[in-house]
Structures are given as structure tokens and as C-alpha cells.
Protein backbone atom coordinates (compact mmCIF):
# COMPACT_ATOMS: atom_id res chain seq x y z
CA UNK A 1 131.16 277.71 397.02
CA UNK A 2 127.91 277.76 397.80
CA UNK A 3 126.60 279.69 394.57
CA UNK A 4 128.70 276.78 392.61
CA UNK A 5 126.34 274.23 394.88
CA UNK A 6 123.59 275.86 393.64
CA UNK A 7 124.04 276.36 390.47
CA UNK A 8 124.80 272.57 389.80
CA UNK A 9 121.49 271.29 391.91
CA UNK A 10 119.72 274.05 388.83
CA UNK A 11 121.95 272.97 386.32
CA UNK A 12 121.09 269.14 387.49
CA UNK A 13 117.13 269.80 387.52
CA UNK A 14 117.31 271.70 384.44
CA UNK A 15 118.56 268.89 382.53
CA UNK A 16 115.60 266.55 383.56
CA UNK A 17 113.25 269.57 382.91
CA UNK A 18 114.01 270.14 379.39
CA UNK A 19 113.18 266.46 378.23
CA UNK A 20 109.62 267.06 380.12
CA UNK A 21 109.32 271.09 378.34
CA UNK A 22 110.19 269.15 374.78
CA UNK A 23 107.83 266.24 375.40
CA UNK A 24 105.02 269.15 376.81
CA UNK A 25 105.56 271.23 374.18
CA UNK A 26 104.98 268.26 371.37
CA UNK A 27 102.34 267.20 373.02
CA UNK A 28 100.50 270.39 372.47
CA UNK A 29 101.91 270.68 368.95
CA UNK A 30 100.40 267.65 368.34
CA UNK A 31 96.97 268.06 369.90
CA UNK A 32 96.61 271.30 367.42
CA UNK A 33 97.74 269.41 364.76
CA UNK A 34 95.25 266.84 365.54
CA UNK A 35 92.44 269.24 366.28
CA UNK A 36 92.96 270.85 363.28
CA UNK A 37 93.34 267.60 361.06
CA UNK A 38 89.78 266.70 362.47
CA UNK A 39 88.45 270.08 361.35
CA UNK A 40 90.19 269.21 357.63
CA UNK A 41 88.64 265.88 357.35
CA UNK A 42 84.90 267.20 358.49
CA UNK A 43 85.24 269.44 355.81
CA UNK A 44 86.27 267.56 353.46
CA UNK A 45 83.73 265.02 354.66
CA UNK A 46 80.86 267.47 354.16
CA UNK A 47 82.12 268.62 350.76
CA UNK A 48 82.04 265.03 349.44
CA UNK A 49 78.64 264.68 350.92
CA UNK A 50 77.19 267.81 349.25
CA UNK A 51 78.76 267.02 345.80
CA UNK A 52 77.54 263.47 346.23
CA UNK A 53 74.18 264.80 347.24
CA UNK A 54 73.75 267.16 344.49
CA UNK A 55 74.73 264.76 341.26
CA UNK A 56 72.09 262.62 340.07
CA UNK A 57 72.96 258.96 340.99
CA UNK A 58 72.06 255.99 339.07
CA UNK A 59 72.78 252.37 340.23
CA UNK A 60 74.21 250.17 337.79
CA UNK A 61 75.47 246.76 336.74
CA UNK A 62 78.23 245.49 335.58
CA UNK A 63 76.16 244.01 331.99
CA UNK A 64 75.83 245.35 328.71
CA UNK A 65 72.61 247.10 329.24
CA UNK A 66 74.83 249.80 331.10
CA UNK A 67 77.11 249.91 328.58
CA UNK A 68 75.99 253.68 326.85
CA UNK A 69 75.63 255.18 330.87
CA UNK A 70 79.50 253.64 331.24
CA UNK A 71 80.69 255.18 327.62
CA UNK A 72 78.46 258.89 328.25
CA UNK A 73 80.84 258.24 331.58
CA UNK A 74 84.00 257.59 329.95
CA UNK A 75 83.83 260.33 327.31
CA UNK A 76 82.53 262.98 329.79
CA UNK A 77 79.11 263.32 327.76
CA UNK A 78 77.54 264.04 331.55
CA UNK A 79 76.83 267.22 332.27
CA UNK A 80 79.60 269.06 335.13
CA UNK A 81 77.57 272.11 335.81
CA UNK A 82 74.35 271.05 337.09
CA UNK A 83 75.73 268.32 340.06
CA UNK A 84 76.65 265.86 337.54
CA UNK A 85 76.33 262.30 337.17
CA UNK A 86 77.59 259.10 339.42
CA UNK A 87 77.51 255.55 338.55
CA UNK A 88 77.16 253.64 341.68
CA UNK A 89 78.09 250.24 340.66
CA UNK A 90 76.51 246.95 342.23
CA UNK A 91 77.01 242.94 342.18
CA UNK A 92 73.52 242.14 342.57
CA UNK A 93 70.12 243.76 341.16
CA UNK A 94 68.82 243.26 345.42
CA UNK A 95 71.97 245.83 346.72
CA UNK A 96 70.33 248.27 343.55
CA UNK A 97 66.62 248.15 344.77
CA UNK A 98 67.56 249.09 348.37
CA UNK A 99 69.96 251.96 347.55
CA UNK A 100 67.33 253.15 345.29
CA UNK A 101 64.18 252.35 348.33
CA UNK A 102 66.71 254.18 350.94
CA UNK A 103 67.07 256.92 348.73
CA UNK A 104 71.06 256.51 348.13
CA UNK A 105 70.56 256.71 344.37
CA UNK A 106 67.57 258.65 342.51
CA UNK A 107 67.66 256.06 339.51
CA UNK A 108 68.60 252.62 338.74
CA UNK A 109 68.93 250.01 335.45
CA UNK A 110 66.72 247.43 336.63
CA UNK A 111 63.69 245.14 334.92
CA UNK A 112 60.37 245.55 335.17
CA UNK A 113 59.46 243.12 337.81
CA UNK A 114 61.58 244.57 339.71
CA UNK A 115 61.14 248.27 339.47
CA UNK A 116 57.05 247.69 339.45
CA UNK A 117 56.94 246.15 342.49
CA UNK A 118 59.16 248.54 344.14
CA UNK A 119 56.43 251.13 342.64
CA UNK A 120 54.05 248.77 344.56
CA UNK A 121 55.60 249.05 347.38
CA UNK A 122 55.47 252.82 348.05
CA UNK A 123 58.25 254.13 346.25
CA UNK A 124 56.60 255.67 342.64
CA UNK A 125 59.10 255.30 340.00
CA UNK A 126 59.07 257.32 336.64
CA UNK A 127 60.44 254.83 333.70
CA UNK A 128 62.85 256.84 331.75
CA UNK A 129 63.81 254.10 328.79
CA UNK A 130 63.65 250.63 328.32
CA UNK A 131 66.60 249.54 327.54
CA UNK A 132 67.80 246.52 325.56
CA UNK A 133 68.68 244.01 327.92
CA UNK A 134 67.82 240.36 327.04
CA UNK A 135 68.75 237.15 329.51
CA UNK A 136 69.50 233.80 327.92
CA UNK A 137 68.47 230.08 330.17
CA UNK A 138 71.56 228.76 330.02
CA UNK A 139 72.00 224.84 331.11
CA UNK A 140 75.07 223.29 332.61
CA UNK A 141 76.80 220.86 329.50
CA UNK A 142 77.09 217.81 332.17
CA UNK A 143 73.70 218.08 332.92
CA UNK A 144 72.86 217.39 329.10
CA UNK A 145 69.82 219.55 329.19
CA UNK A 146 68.77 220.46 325.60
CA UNK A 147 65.32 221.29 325.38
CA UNK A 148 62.95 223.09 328.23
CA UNK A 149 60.97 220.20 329.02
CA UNK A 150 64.19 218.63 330.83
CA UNK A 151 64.54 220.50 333.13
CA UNK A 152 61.74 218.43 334.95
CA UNK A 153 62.75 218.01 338.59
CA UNK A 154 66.02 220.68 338.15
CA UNK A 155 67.29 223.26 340.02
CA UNK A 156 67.29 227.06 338.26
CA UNK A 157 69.01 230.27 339.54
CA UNK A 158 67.29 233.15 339.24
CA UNK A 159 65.94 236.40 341.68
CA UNK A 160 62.75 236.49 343.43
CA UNK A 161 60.35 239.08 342.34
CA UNK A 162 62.48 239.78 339.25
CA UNK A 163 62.49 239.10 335.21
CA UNK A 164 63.96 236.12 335.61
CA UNK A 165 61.89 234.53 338.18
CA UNK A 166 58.76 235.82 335.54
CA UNK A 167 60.65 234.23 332.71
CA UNK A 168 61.59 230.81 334.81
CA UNK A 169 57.16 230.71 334.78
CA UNK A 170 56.95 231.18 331.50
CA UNK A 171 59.12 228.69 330.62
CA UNK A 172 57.60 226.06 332.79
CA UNK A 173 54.43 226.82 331.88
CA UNK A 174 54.90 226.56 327.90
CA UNK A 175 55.92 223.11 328.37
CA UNK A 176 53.45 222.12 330.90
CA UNK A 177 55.61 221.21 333.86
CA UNK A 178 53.72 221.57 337.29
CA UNK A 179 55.63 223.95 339.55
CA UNK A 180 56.77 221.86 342.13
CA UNK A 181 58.42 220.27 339.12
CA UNK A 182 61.57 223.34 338.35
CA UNK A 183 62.73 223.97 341.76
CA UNK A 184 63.75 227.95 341.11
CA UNK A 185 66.68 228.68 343.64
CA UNK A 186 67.64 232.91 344.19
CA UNK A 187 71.62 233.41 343.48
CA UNK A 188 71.46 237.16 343.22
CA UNK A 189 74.62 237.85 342.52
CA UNK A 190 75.62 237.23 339.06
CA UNK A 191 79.40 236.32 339.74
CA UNK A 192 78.23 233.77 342.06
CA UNK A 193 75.86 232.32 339.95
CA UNK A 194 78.29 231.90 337.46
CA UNK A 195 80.87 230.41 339.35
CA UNK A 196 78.11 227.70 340.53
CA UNK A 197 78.10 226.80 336.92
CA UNK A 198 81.64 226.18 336.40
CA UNK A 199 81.84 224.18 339.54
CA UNK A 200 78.93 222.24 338.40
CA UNK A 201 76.57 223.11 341.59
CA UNK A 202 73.78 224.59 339.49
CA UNK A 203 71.50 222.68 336.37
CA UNK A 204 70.40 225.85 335.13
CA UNK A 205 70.30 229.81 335.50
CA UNK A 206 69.81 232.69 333.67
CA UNK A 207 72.41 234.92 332.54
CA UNK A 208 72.89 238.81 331.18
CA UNK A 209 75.53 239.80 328.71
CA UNK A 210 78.23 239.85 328.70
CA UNK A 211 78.05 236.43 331.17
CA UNK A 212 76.03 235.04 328.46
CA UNK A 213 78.78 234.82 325.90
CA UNK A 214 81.34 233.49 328.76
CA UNK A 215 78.98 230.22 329.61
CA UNK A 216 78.69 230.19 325.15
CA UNK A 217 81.94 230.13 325.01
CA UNK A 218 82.21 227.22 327.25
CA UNK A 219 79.78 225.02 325.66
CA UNK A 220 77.23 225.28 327.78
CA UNK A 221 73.90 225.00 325.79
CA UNK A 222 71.13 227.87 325.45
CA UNK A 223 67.54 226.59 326.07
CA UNK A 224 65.63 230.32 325.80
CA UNK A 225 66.28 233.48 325.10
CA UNK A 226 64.02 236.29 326.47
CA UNK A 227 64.16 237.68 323.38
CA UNK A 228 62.44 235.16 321.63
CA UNK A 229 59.04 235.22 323.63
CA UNK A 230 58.91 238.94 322.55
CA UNK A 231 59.40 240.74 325.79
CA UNK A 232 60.90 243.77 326.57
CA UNK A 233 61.72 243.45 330.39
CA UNK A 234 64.99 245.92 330.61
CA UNK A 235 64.28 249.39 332.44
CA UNK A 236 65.78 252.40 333.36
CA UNK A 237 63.86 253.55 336.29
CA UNK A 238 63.94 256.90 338.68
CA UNK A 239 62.31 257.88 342.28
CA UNK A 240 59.12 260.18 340.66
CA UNK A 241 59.32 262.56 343.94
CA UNK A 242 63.03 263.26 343.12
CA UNK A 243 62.30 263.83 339.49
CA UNK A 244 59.44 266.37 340.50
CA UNK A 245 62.21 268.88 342.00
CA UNK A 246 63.01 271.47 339.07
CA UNK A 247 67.17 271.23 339.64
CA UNK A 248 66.22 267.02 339.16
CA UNK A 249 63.90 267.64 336.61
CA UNK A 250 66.43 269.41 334.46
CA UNK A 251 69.62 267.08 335.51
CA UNK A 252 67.33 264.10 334.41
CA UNK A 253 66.93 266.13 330.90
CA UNK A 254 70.48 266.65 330.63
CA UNK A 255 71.11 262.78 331.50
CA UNK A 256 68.72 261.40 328.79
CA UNK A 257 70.35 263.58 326.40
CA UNK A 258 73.69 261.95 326.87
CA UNK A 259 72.21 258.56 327.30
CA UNK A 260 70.72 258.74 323.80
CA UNK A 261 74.37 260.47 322.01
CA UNK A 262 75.85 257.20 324.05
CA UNK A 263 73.17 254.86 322.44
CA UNK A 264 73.84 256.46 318.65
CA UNK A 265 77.82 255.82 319.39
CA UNK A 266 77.78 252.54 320.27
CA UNK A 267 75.44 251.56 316.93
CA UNK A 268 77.77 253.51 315.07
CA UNK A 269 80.79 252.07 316.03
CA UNK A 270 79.73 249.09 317.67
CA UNK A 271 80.21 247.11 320.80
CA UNK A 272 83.95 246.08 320.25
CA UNK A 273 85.01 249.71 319.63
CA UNK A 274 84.44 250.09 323.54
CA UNK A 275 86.74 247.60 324.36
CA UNK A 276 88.13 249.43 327.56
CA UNK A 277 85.39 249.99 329.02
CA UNK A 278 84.52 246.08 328.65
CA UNK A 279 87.27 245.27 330.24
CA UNK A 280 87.41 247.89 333.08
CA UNK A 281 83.82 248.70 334.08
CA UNK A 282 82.45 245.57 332.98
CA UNK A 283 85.13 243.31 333.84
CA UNK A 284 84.45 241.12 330.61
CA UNK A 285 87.86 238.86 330.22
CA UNK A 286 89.76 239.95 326.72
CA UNK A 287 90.05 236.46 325.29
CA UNK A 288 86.11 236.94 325.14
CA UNK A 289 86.07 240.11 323.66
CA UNK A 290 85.26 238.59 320.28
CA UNK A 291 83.23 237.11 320.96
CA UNK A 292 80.21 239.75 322.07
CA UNK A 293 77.66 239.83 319.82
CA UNK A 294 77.86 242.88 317.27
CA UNK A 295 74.35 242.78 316.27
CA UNK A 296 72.96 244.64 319.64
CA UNK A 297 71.86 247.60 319.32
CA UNK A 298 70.96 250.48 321.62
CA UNK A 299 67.58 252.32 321.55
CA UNK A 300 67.35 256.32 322.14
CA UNK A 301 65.28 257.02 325.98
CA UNK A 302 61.66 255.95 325.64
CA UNK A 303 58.90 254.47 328.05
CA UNK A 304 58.59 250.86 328.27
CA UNK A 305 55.87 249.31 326.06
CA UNK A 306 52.26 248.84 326.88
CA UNK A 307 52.03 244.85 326.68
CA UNK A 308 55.17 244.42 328.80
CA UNK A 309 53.86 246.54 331.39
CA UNK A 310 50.48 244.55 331.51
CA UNK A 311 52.37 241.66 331.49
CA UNK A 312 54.42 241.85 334.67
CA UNK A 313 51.14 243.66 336.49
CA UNK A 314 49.11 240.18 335.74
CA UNK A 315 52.22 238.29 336.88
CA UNK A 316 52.72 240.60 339.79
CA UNK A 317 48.89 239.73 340.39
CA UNK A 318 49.02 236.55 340.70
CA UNK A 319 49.62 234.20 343.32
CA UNK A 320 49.71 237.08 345.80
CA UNK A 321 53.57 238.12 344.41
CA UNK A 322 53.86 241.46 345.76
């Protein structure tokens, strides 16, 4: 009787024991598991870090200067063997100068302005190619600005220190309005600016392509084109102490070799041929498609010209700009 007694009190505990030697036993399952899915994601973590820091990494833009760096992308004209190539893509040309000033990216599509003052600054860039971006002064159609001496006392979106804030000068200053006159405002990024326009918040700004032909499109007038005063402001721009390292040096050669088969694809085909790549790295709406110019064409990898160079240093100059 009593062995019966005692077997039931073990019996008894046993059965509130096992719940407790599951749970335990879980518990430490799950720590390993844990533990181990830690070690995993380091790992992977450091993997990703030393692909990312071997590729050469370029920041871009969503406009059609980056177009033959998002079709050498596309059709895998990159080289793979040498760390490869990354398109970090930004909203604003401000969020590419500091990624390229903290070192996050070697190289950037820029302007001038912008990527000489930067050299200014400290950080010695090497310019790789100008490219063939252009930016249009475009004027909001209920403001009923036609000509550049209107925009007396009006507001104009641009970016400090940049070609557009150069061009904004120029502008003013060929039809003799006194500076206080154009009061330049800084939208830097371009989505915003445009929206400003179709709310009617903003008289004037300057655009890229493809944003260009959207506020064409719409009606709202052109006033200057940058292409018409005959300068050459587009830039493709690296960190010079990066490109001195050999396994840079040769990943930039590679790079400018499928930049250029990029550049003599497009002008063989033309813009519309790349219509995916509109649409899904430069997010250009498909009822405007059509409406691109065709005439742009893309120029091989060469150094910026002399006289634009000179003429951002004098602007850079004066005032006290940098």
C-alpha cells in the first residue's frame, strides 16, 4: 500500500515536471537557434559589407543624364569580376554630395558647381566625362511669365552652390535685374519642386529631363535653356584618392568602357528604345514617353571643357561662394 502511495505522489510530480523539462528543453533549443541565427546574420552582414565595399559606387539621379550608367546596368555591360558596379540612387543632388564627402560612394553624376566646390572643400575629385545634361527655366502658366525680364520681384527654385543657382545669375544678370530683384529659393529635391509647380506655390524653377518634358507637356512656358548660353555644366565626377588605388584605377577603366558602349547604344537606337528603364529607374510616367526628345545624344567619357571650368571657378570666386 504504501509503494502504491508512493508511486502516485511520483506519478503526481512527474506530471507537473514534464511540462517544466518540455518548456526547459525549448528554451535551450531556442537560445541555440537564436545564437546561431545571430552568427548567420553577422555573416551575412559582413559579406554584404565587403561586396558593397569592393564595387565601385556611383551616386545617381533619377534624370536622363544617367540614363547610359542605368542601360550599361540593365544589360550587364558592368564588369562582375573586378567588385563590380552599384548605382546608389538619390532624390536630391545635396543626399549625392555627402555620400560622396563621407566616402559612401567613390563617384557621382553631378554639375560642375557642385563637384568644384566639393574639390574646394578638401575632397579632390578627378572628372571622368561631362555628360550631356541641360536644365530648362521653366515658369508656372498662371503666373504668365514669358520672357526673363518678368520675373522681376519672383520667386525661383533652384540649389545653392549648384548649376542652377549659377544659371539663375546669369539669367538675372543678362537682363539687368538687381539681385534683390529674383528672390532664388533652394527646393533640392526635384519631386518636390515639381509638385510646387502643379500646386501653383512656385513662379519659377529649373528642371532636368525627363521633368522638363512633364511641366512641357503641361503648358507651362520655357524662358531658358542652359543649352542656349553655350555651357556645358553636366559632370561625372570621382574621389581622386580612391581612383589612385590600382584595383580602383582599373575598375574605373572598366566602368568608362561600358559607359561609352552605353552612350553609342542609346544614339543608335535612341532614347525611346529604353523605354523600361524610363519607366522603372527613372520613374518617367508612360503617357509621356513620347514625348522625350529624340534628338539627345550621348557623348563617349571625356574631361569637361576648358571655358566651363573657368567659368564656374570665377563664379565660385565671387561674392565669397565657397
Amino acid at each position: 500500500m504504501m509503494n502504491y502511495e508512493l508511486f502516485r505522489i511520483f506519478a503526481g510530480n512527474m506530471k507537473k515536471l514534464i511540462p517544466m523539462i518540455v518548456v526547459l528543453v525549448l528554451l535551450v533549443a531556442c537560445g541555440q537557434s537564436y545564437e546561431e541565427t545571430k552568427r548567420i546574420t553577422r555573416e551575412q552582414r559582413r559579406e554584404a559589407w565587403r561586396k558593397d565595399s569592393a564595387a565601385l559606387k556611383i551616386a545617381v539621379m533619377p534624370t536622363l543624364d544617367c540614363l547610359p550608367l542605368f542601360v550599361a546596368q540593365q544589360y550587364e555591360l558592368f564588369d562582375s569580376a573586378n567588385g563590380g558596379v552599384r548605382l546608389k540612387v538619390y532624390q536630391a543632388q545635396m543626399d549625392c554630395d555627402t555620400a560622396v564627402q563621407r566616402g559612401r560612394v567613390e563617384g557621382f553624376v553631378t554639375d560642375l558647381v557642385r563637384a568644384m566646390r566639393i574639390d574646394k572643400q578638401g575632397v579632390k575629385m578627378r572628372y571622368v566625362a561631362a555628360t550631356n545634361a541641360y536644365w530648362q527655366l521653366v515658369t508656372n502658366r498662371n503666373a504668365r511669365i514669358r520672357q526673363l525680364k518678368q520675373l522681376d520681384d519672383k520667386i525661383v527654385a533652384m540649389t545653392r552652390f549648384s548649376a542652377t543657382d549659377l544659371l539663375t545669375d546669369r539669367a538675372r544678370d543678362s537682363v539687368k535685374l538687381a539681385a534683390e530683384r529674383v528672390y532664388k529659393v533652394q527646393i533640392n529635391d526635384l519631386n518636390v519642386r515639381m509638385q510646387m509647380l502643379l500646386n501653383n506655390e512656385i513662379d519659377a524653377l529649373w528642371l532636368p529631363e525627363p521633368l522638363a518634358t512633364q511641366a512641357r507637356v503641361m503648358k507651362h512656358p520655357v524662358v531658358l535653356d542652359s543649352r542656349d548660353v553655350k555651357v556645358q555644366l553636366g559632370v561625372m565626377a570621382f574621389r581622386d584618392k580612391e581612383m589612385k588605388r590600382k584595383e580602383r584605377a582599373k575598375q574605373l577603366a572598366l566602368f568608362t568602357q561600358a559607359y561609352n558602349q552605353a552612350c553609342d547604344s542609346i544614339n543608335k537606337y535612341g532614347v525611346a528604345h529604353y523605354r523600361n528603364i524610363l519607366k522603372d529607374r527613372i520613374k518617367m510616367k508612360a503617357s509621356l514617353l513620347d514625348s522625350i526628345p529624340q534628338d539627345i545624344h550621348y557623348i563617349h567619357a571625356q574631361v569637361p571643357r576648358q571655358q566651363d571650368m573657368m567659368l564656374v571657378e570665377q563664379w565660385l570666386a565671387g561674392d565669397n561662394k565657397q
